[in-house]
C-alpha atoms as a PDB file:
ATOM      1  CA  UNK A   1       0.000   0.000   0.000  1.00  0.00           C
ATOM      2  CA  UNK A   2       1.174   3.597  -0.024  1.00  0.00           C
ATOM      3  CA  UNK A   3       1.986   3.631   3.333  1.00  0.00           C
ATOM      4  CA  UNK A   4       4.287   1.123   3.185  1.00  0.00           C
ATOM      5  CA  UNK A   5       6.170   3.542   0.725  1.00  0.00           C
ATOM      6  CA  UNK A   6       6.121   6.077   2.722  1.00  0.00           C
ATOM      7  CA  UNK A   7       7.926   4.432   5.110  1.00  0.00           C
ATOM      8  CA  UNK A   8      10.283   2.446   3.179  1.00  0.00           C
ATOM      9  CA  UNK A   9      12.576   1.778   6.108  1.00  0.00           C
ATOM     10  CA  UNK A  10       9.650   0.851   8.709  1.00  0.00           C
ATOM     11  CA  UNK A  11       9.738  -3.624   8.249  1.00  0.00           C
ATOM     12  CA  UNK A  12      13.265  -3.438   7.744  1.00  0.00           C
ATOM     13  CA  UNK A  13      15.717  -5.089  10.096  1.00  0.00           C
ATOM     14  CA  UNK A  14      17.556  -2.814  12.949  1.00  0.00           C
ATOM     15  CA  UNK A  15      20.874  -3.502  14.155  1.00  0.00           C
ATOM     16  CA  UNK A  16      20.825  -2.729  17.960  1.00  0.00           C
ATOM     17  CA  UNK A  17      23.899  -3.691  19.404  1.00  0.00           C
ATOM     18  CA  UNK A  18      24.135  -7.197  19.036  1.00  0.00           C
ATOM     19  CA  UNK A  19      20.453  -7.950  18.827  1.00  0.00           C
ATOM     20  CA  UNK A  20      18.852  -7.593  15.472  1.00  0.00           C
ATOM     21  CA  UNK A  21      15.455  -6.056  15.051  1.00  0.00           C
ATOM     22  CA  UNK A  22      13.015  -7.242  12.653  1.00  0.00           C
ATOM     23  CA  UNK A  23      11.677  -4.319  11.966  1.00  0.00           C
ATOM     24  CA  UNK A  24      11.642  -0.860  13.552  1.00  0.00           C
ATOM     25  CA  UNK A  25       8.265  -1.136  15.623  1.00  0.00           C
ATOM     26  CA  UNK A  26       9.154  -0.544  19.228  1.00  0.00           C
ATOM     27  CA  UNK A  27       6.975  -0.515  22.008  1.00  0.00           C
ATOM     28  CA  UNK A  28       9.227   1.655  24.485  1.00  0.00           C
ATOM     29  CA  UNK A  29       8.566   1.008  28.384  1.00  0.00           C
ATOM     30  CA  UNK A  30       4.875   2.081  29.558  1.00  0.00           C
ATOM     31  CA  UNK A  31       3.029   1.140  33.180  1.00  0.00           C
ATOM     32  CA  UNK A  32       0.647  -1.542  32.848  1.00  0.00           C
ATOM     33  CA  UNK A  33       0.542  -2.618  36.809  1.00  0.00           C
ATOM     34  CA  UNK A  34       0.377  -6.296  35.551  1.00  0.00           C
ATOM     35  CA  UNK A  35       2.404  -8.907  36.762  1.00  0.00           C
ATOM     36  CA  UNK A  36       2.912 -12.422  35.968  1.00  0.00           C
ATOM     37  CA  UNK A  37       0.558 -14.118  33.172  1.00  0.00           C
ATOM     38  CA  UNK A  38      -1.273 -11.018  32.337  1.00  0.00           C
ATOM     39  CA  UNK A  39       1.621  -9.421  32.189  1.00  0.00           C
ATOM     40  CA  UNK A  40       2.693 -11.975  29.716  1.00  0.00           C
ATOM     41  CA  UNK A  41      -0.487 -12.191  28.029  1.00  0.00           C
ATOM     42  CA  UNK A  42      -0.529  -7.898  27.138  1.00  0.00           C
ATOM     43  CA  UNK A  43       3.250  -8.286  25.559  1.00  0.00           C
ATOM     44  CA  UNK A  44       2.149 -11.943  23.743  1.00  0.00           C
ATOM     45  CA  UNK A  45      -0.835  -9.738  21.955  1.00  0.00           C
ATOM     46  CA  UNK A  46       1.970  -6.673  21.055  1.00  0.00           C
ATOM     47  CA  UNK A  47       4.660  -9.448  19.691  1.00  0.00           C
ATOM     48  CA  UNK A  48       1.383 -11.080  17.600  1.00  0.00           C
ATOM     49  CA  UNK A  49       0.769  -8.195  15.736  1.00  0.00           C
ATOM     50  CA  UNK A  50       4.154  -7.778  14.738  1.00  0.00           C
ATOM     51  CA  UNK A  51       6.126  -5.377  16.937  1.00  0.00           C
ATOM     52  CA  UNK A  52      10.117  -6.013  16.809  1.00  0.00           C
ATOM     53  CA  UNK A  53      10.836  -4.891  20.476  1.00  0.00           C
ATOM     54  CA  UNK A  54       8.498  -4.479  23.760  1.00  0.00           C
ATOM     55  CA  UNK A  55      10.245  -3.133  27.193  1.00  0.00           C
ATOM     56  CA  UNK A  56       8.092  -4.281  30.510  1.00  0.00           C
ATOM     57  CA  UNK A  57       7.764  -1.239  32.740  1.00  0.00           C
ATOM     58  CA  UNK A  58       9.587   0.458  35.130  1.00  0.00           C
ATOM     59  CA  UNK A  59      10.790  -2.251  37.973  1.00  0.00           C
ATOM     60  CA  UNK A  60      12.706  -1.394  40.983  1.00  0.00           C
ATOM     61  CA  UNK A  61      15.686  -3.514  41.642  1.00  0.00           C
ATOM     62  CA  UNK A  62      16.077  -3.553  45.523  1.00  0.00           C
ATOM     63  CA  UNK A  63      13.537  -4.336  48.337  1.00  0.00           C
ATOM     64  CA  UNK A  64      13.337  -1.359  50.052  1.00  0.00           C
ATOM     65  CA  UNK A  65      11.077  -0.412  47.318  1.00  0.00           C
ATOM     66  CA  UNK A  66       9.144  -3.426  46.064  1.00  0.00           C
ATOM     67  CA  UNK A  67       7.671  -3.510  42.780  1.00  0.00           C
ATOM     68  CA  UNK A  68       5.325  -6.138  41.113  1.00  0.00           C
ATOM     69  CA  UNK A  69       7.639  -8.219  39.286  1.00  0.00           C
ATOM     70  CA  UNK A  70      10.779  -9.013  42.058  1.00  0.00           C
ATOM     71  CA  UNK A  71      13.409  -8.508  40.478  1.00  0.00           C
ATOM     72  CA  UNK A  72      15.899  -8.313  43.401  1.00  0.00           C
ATOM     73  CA  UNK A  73      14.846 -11.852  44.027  1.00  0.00           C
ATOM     74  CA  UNK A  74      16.015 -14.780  41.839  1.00  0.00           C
ATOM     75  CA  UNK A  75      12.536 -15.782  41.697  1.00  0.00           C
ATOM     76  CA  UNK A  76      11.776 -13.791  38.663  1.00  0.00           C
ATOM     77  CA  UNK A  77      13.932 -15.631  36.756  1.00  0.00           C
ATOM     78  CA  UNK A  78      11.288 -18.763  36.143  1.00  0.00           C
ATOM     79  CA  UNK A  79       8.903 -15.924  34.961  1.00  0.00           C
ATOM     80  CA  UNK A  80      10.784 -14.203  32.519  1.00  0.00           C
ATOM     81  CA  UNK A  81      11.466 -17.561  31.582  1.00  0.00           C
ATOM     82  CA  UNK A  82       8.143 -17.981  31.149  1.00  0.00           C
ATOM     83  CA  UNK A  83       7.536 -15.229  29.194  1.00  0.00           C
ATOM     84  CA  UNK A  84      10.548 -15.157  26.672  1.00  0.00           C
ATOM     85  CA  UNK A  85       9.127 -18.663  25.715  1.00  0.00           C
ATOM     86  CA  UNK A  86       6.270 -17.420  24.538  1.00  0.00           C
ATOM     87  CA  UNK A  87       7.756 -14.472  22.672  1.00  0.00           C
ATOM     88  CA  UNK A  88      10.017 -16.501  20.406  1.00  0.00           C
ATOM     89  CA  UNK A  89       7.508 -17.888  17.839  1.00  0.00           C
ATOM     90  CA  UNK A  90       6.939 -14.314  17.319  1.00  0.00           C
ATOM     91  CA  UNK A  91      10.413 -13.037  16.872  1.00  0.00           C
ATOM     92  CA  UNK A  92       9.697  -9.751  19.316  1.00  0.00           C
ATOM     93  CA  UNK A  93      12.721  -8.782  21.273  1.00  0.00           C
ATOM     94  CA  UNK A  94      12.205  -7.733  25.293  1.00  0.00           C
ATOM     95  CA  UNK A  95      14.046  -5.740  27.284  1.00  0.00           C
ATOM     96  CA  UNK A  96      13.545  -4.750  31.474  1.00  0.00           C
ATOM     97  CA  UNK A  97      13.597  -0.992  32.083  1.00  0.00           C
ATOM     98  CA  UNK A  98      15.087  -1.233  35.686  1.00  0.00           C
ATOM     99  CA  UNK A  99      15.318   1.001  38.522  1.00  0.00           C
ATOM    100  CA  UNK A 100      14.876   2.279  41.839  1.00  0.00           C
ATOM    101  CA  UNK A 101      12.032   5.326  42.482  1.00  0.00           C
ATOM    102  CA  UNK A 102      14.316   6.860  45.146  1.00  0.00           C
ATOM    103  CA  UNK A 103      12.725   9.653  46.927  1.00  0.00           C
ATOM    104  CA  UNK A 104       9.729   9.497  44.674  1.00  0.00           C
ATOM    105  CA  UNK A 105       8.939   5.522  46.214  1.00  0.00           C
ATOM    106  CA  UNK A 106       5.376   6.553  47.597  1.00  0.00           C
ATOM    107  CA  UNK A 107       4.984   6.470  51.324  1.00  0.00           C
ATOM    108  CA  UNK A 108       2.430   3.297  51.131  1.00  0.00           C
ATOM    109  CA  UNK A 109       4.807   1.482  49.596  1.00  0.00           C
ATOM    110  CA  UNK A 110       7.732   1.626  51.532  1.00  0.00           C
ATOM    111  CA  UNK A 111       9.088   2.390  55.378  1.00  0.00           C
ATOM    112  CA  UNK A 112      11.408   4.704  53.830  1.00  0.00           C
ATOM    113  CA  UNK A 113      12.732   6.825  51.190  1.00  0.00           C
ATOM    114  CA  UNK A 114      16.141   7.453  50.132  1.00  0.00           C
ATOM    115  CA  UNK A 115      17.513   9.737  47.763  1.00  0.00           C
ATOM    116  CA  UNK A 116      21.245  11.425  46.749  1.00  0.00           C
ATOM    117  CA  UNK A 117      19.955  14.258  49.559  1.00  0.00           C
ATOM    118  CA  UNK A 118      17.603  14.868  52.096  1.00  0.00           C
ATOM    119  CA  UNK A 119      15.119  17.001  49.406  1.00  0.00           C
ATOM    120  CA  UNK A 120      11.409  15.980  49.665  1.00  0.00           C
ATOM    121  CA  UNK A 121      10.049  14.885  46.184  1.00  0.00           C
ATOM    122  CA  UNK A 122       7.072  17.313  44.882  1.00  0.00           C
ATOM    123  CA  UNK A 123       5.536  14.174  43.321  1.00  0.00           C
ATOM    124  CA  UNK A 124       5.121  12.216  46.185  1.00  0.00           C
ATOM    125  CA  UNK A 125       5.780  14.244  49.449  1.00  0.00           C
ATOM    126  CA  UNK A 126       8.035  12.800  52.793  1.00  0.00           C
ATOM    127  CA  UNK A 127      11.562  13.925  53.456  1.00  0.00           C
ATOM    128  CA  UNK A 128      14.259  10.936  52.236  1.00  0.00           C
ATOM    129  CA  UNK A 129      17.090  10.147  53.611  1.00  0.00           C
ATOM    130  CA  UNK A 130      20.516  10.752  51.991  1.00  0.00           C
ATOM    131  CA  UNK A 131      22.054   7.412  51.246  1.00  0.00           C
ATOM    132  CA  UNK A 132      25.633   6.753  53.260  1.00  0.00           C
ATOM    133  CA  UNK A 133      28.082   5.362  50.480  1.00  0.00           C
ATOM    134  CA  UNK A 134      27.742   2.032  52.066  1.00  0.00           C
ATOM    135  CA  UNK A 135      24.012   2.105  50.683  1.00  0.00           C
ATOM    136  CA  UNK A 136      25.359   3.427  47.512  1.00  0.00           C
ATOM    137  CA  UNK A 137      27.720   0.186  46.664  1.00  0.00           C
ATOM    138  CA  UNK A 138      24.921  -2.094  47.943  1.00  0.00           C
ATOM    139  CA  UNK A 139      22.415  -0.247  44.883  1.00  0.00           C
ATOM    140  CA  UNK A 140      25.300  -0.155  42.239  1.00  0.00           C
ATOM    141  CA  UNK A 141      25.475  -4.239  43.059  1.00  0.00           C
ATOM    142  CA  UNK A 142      21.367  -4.349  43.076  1.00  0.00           C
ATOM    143  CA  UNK A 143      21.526  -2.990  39.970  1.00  0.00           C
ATOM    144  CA  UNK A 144      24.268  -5.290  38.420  1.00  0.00           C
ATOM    145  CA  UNK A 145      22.483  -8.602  40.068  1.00  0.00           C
ATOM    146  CA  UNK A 146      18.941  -7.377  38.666  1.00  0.00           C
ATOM    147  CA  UNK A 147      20.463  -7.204  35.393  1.00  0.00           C
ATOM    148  CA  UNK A 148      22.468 -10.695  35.376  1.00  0.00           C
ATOM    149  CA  UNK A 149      18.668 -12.164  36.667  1.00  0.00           C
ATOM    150  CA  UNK A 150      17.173 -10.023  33.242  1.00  0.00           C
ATOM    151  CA  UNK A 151      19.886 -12.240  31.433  1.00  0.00           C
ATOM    152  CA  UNK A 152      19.066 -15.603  33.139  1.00  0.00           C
ATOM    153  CA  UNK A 153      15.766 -15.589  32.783  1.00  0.00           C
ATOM    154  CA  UNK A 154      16.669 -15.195  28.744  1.00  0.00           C
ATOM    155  CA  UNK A 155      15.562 -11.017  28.410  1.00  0.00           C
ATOM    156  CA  UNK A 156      17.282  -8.973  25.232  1.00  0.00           C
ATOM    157  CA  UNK A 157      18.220  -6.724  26.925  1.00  0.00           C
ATOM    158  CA  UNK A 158      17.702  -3.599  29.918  1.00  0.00           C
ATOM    159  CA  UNK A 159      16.719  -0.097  29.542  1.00  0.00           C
ATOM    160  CA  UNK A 160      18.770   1.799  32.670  1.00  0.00           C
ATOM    161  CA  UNK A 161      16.312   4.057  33.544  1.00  0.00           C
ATOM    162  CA  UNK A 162      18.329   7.430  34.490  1.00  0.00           C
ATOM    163  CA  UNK A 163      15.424  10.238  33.803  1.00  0.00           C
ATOM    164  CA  UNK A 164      12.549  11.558  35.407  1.00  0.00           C
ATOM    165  CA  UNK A 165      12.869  12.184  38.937  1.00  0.00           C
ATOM    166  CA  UNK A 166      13.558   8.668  39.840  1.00  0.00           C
ATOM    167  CA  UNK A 167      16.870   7.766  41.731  1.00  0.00           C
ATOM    168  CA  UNK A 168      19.729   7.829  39.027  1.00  0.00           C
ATOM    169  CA  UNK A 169      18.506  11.218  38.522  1.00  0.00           C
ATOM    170  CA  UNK A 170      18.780  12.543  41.765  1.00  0.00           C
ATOM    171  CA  UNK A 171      22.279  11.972  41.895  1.00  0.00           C
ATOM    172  CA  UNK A 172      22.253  13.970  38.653  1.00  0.00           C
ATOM    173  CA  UNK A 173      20.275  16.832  39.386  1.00  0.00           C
ATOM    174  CA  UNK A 174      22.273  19.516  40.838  1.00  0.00           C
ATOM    175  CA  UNK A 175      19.040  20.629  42.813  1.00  0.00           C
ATOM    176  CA  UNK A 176      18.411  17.543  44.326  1.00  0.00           C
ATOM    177  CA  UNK A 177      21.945  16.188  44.844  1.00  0.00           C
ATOM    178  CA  UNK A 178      23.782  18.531  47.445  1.00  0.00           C
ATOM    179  CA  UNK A 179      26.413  16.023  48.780  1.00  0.00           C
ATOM    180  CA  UNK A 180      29.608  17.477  49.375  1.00  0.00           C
ATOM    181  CA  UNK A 181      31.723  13.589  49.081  1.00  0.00           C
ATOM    182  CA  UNK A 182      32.503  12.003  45.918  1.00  0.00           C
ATOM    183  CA  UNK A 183      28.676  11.861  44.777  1.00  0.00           C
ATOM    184  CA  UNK A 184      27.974  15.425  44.983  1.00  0.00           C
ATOM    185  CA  UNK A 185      29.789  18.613  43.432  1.00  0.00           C
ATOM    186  CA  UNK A 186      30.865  18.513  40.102  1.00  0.00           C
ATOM    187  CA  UNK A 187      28.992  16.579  37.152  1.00  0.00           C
ATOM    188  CA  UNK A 188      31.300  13.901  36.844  1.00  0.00           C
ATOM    189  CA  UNK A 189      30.678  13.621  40.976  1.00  0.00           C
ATOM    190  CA  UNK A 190      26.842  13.034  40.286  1.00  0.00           C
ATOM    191  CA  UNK A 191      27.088  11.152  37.491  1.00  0.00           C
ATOM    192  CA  UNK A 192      29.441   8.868  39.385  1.00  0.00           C
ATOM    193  CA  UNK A 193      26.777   6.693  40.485  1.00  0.00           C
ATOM    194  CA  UNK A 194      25.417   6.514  37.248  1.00  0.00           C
ATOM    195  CA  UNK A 195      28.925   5.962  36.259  1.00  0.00           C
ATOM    196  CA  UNK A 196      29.475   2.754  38.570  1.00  0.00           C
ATOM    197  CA  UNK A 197      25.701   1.180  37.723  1.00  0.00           C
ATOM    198  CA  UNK A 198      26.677   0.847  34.001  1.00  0.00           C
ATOM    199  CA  UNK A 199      30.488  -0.370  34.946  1.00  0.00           C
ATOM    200  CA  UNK A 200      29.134  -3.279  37.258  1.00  0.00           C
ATOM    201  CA  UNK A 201      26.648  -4.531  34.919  1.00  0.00           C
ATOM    202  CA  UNK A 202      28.797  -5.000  31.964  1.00  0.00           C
ATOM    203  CA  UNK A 203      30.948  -6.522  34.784  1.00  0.00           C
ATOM    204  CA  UNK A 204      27.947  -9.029  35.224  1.00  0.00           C
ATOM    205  CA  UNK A 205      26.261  -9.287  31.622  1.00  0.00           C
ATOM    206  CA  UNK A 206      28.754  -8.884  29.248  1.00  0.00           C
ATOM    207  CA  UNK A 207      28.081  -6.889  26.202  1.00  0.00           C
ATOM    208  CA  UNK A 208      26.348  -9.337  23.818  1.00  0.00           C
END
């Protein structure tokens, strides 16, 4: 049809590191506050009508701020097990956007908040507390073991999720991160964090 000439690049394969798209369709990360088979079910009916790559929402990747699908447990590995089985005969790619909400984890949800500073978030109230650097290492690692259990249980790939008032990007934010150690100050100082995230999960997944 026309629109298919339009878009002359649009069911053409996409190199994406190593992973190769079958076309450019992309369903980028979205809240859906499913878990398990429905959760399965909503990306089955995306990769049936032909989209190349789906990313499952937002998912936090310690305890201290739980999120639907555990995924600072090893028992999410049998479910994205699970669910990468019943991708395949479709050819869609998946990847995990992973996080942690920091100072925007609501109230309900968790006993406490934590953030690069002791700023209250505007989006969900409560003051956090600034994170020592011993709670620092222990979420780099978090985030390195959620992604090796994103590669186990046979996922793509991850989307680090470093925008949007969530934790990575209160270390970023000059007006949220005030620290005055090796975290705080200068951009390279917030980005550090950032910095050491993306350093420990190569460290743990590789780069294939």
């Amino acid at each position: 049809g026309n629109h298919v000439s339009r878009y002359e690049h649009l069911f053409s394969p996409l190199e994406v590191g190593p992973l190769t798209l079958k076309n450019r369709i992309v369903r980028s990360a979205h809240g859906t506050m499913l878990a398990g088979e429905k959760l399965i079910a909503y990306h089955e009916a995306r990769a049936a009508g032909g989209v190349a790559l789906s990313t499952l929402e937002a998912t936090g990747v310690h305890a201290g701020a739980p999120s639907l699908t555990p995924l600072y447990s090893d028992a999410c590995i049998p479910f994205y097990r699970e669910l990468m089985s019943r991708m395949r005969p479709y050819g869609m790619a998946m990847f995990q956007q992973i996080y942690h909400p920091g100072s925007a984890t609501r109230p309900k949800k968790a006993a406490t908040q934590i953030s690069a500073s002791a700023i209250p978030n505007p989006m969900v109230g409560g003051i956090p507390y600034e994170m020592t650097t011993g709670q620092i290492a222990e979420m780099v690692e978090a985030f390195g073991d959620a992604a090796w259990r994103c590669r186990e249980g046979g996922l793509d790939g991850i989307d680090l999720y470093a925008s949007s008032g969530y934790l990575i990007e209160q270390f970023l934010s000059p007006a949220n991160n005030v620290r005055t150690d090796e975290y705080g100050g200068s951009l390279e100082n917030r980005m550090r964090f950032l910095m050491e995230i993306i350093q420990v999960i190569r460290d743990r997944v590789g780069d294939d």
